[in-house]
N, C-alpha and C. Protein backbone atom coordinates (compact mmCIF):
# COMPACT_ATOMS: atom_id res chain seq x y z
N UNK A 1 61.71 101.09 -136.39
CA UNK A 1 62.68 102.18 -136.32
C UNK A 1 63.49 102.25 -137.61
N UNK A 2 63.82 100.91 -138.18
CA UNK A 2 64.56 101.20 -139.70
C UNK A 2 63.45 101.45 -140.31
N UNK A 3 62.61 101.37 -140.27
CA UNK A 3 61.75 101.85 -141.66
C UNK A 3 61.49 103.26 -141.38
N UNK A 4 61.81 103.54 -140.39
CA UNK A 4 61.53 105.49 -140.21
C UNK A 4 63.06 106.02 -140.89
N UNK A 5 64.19 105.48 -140.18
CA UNK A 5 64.76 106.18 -140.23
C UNK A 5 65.18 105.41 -142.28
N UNK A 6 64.68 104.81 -142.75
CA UNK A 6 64.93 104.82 -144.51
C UNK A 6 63.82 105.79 -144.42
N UNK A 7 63.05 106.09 -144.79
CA UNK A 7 62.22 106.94 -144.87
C UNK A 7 62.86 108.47 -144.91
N UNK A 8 63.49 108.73 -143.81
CA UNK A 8 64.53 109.82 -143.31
C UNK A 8 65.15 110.42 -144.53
N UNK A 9 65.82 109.10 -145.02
CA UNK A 9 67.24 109.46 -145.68
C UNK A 9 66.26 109.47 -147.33
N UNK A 10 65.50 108.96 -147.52
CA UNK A 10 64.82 108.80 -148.68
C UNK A 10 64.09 109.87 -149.19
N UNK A 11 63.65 110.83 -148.13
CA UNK A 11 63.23 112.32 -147.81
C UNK A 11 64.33 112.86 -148.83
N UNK A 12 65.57 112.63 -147.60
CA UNK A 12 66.49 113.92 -147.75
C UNK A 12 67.18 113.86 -148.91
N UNK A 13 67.64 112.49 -149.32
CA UNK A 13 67.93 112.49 -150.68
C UNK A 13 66.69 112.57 -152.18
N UNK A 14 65.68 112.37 -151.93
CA UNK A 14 65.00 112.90 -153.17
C UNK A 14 64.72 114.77 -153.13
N UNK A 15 64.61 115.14 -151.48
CA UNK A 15 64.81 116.79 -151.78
C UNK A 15 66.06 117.38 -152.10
N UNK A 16 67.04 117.11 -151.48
CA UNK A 16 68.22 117.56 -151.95
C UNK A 16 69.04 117.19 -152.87
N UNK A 17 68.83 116.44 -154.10
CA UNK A 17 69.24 116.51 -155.39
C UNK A 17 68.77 117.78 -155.61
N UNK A 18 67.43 118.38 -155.99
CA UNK A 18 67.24 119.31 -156.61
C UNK A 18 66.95 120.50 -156.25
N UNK A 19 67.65 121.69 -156.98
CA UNK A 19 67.82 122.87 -156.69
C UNK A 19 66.56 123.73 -157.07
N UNK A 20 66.20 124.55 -156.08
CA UNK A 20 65.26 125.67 -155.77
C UNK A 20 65.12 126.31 -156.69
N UNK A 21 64.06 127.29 -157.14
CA UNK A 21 64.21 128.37 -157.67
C UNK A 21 62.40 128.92 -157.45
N UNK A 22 62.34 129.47 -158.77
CA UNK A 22 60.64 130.23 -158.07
C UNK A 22 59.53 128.95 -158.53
N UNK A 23 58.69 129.65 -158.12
CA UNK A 23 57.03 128.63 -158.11
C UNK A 23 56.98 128.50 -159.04
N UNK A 24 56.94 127.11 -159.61
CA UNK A 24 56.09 126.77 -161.00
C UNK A 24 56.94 127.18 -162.32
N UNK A 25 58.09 127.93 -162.66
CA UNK A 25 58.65 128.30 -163.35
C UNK A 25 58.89 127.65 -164.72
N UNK A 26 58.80 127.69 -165.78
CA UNK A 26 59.34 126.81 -166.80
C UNK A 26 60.28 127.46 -167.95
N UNK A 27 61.55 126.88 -167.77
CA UNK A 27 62.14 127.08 -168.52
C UNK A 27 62.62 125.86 -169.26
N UNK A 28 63.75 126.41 -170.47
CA UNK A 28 63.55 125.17 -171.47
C UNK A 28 64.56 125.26 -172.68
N UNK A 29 64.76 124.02 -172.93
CA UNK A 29 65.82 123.98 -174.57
C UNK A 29 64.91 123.00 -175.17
N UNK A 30 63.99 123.81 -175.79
CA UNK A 30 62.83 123.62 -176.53
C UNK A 30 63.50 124.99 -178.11
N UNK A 31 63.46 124.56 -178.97
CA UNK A 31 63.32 125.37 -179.76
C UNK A 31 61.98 125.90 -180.53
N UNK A 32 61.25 125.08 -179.94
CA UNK A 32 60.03 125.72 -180.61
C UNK A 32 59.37 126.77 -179.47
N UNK A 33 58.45 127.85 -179.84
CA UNK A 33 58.61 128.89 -178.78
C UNK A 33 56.53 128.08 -178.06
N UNK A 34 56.45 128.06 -176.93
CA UNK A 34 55.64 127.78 -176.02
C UNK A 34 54.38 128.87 -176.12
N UNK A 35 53.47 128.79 -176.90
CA UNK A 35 52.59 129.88 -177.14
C UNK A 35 51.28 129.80 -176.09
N UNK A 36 50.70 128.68 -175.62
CA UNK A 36 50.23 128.62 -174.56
C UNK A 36 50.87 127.71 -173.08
N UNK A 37 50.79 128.21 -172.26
CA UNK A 37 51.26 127.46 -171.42
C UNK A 37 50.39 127.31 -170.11
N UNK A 38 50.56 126.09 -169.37
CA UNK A 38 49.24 126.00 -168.30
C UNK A 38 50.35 125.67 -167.09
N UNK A 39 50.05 126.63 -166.09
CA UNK A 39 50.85 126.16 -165.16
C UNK A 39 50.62 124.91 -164.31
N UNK A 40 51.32 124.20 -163.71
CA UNK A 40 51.42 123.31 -162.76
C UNK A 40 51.13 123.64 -161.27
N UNK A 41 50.41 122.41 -160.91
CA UNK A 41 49.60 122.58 -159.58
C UNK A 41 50.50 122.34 -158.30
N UNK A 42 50.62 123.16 -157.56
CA UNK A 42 52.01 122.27 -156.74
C UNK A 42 51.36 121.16 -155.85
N UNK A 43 52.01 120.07 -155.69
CA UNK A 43 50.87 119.57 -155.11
C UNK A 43 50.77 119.50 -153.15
N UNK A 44 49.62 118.88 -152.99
CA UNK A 44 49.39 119.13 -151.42
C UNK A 44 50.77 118.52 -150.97
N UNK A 45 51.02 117.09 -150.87
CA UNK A 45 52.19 116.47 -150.04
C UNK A 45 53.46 117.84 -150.34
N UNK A 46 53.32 117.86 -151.10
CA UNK A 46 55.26 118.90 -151.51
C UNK A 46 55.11 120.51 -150.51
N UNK A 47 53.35 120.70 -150.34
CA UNK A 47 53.28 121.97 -149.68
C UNK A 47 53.47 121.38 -148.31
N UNK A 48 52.62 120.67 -147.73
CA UNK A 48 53.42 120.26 -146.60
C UNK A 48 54.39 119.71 -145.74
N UNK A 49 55.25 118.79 -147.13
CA UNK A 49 56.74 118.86 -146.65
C UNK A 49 57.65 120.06 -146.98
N UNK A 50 56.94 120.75 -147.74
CA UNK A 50 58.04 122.21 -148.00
C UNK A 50 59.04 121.42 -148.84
N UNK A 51 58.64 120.88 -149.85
CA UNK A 51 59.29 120.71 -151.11
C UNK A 51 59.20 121.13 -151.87
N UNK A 52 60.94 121.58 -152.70
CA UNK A 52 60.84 122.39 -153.87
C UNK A 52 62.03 121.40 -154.70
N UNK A 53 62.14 121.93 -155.98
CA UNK A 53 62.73 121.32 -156.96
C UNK A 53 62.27 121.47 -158.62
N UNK A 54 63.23 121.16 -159.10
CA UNK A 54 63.11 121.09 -160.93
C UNK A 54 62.99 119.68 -161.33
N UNK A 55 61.89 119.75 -162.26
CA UNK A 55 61.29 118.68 -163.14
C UNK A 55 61.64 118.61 -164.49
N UNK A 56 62.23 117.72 -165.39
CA UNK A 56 63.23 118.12 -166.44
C UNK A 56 62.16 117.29 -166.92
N UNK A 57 61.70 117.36 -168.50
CA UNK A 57 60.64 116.36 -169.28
C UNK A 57 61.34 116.83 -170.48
N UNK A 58 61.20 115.48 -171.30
CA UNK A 58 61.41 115.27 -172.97
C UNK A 58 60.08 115.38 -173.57
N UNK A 59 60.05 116.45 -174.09
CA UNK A 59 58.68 116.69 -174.65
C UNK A 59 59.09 116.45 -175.97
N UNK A 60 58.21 115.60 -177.19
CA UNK A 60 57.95 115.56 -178.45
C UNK A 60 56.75 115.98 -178.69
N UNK A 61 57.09 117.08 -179.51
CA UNK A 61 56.06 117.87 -180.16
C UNK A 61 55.21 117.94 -181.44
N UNK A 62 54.06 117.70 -181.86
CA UNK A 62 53.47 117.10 -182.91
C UNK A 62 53.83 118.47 -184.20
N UNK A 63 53.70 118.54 -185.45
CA UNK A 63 53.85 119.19 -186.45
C UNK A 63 52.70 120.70 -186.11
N UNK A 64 51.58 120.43 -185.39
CA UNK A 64 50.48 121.20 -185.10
C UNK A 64 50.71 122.36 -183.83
N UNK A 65 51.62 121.82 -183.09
CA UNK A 65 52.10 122.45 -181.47
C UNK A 65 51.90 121.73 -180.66
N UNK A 66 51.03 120.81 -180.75
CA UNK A 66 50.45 119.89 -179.60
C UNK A 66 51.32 119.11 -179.17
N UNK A 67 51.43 118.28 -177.70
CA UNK A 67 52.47 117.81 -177.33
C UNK A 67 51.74 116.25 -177.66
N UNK A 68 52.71 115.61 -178.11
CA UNK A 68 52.49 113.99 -178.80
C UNK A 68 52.96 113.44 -177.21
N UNK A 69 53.80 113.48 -176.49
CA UNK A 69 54.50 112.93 -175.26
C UNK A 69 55.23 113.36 -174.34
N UNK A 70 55.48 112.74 -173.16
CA UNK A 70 56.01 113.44 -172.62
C UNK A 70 57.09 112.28 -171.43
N UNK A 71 58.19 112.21 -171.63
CA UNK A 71 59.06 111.26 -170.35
C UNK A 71 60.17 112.10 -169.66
N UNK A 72 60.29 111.86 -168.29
CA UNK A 72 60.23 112.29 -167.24
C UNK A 72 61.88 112.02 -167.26
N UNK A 73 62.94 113.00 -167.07
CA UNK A 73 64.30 113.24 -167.53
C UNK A 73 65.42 113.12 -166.13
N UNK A 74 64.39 114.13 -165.03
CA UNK A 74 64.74 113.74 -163.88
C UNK A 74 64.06 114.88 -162.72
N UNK A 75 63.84 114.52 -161.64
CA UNK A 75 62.69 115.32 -160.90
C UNK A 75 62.34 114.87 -159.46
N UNK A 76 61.93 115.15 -158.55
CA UNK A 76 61.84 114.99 -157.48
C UNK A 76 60.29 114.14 -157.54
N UNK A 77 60.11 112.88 -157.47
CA UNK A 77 59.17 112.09 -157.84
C UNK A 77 57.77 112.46 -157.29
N UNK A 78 57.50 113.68 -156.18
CA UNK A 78 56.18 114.31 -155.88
C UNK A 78 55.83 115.26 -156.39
N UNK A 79 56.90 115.64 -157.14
CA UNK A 79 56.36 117.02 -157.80
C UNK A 79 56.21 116.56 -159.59
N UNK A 80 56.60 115.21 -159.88
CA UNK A 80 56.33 115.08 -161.14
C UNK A 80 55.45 114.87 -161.88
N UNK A 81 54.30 114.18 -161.19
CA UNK A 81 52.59 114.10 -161.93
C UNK A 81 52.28 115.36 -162.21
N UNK A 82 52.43 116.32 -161.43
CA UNK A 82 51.73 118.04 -161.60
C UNK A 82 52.26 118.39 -163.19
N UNK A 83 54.19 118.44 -162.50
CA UNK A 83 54.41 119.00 -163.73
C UNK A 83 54.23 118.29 -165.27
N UNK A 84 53.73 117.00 -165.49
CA UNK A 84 53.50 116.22 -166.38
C UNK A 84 52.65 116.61 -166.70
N UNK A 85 51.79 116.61 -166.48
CA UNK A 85 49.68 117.05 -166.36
C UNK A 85 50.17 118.36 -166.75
N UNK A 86 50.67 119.50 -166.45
CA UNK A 86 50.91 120.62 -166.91
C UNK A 86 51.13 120.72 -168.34
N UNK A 87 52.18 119.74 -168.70
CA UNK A 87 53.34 120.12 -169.92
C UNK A 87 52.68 119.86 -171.03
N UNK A 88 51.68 118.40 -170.69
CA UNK A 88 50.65 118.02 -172.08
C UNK A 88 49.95 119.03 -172.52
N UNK A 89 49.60 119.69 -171.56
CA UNK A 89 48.39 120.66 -171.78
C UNK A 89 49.09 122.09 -172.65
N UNK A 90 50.33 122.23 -173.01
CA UNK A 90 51.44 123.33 -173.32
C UNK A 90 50.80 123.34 -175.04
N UNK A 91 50.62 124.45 -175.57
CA UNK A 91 50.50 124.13 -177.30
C UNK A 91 52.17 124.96 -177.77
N UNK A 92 52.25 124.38 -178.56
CA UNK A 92 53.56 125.00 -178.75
C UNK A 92 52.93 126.02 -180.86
N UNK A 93 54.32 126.66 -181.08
CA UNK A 93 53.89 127.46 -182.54
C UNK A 93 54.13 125.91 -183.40
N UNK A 94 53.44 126.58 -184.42
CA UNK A 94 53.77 125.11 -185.74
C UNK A 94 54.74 125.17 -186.53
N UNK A 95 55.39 123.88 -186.87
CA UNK A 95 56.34 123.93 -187.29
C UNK A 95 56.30 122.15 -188.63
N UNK A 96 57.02 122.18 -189.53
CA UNK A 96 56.63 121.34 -190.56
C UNK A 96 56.80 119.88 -190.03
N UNK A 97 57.36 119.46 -189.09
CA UNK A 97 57.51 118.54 -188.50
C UNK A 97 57.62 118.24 -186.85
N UNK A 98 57.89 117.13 -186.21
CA UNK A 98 57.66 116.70 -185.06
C UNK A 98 59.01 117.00 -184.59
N UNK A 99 59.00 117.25 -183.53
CA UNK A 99 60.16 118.03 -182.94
C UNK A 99 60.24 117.50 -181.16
N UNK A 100 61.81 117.47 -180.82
CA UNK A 100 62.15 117.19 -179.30
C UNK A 100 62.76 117.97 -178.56
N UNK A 101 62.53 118.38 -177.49
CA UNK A 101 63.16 119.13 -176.48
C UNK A 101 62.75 118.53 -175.12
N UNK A 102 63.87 119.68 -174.33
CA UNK A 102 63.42 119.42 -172.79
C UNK A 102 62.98 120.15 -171.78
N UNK A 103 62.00 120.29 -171.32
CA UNK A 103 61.37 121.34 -170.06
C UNK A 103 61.92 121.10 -168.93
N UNK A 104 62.39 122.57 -168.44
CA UNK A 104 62.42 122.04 -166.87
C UNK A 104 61.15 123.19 -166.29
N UNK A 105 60.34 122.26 -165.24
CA UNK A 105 59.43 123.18 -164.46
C UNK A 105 60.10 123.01 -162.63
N UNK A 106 60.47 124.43 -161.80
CA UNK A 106 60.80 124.52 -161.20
C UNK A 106 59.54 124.88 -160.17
N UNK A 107 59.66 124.39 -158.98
CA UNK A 107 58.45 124.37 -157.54
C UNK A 107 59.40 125.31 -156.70
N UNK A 108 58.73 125.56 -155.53
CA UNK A 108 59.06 126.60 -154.47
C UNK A 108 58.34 126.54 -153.53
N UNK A 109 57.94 126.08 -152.58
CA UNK A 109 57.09 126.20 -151.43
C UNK A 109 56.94 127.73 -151.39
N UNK A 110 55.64 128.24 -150.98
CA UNK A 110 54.96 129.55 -150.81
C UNK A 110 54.78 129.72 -149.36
């Protein structure tokens, strides 16, 4: 029975830190502008708990657009492999050097 009811509260506090908004969304204080972008998969567990939330990532960006890395800023821990796997795959415009910003990708149950 305690391990259900941690479970409970472990739910409710990793969904309700983070705030809603639309499917898959990415916005960002990235100064470099996002020329391709691949969306994120929502994944199965988050569709059937009807989890939504924003995924914040430190992206460093190579001189070419390509993303060199990517660490995880703060996020609802089921929805963060997707949006990770997403963000690598992002080419950004070129620029003379390696550059840092931060993504947030926002989920929504459908």
């Amino acid at each position: 029975m305690h391990r259900v009811s941690s479970l409970i509260v472990l739910l409710a506090l990793s969904t309700g830190l983070f705030t809603a908004t639309s499917t898959a969304q990415a916005q960002g204080h990235v100064e470099r502008k996002a020329i391709d972008k691949v969306a994120p998969v929502y994944p199965d567990l988050a569709k059937r708990m009807h989890i939504a939330g924003v995924v914040k990532l430190e992206v460093v960006i190579r001189p070419n657009g390509n993303v060199k890395s990517t660490k995880v800023v703060g996020g609802n821990p089921v929805l963060i492999q997707s949006a990770t796997d997403a963000v690598r795959k992002w080419k950004f415009e070129a620029a003379s050097e390696e550059t840092v910003g931060v993504v947030e990708l926002s989920f929504e149950p459908r």
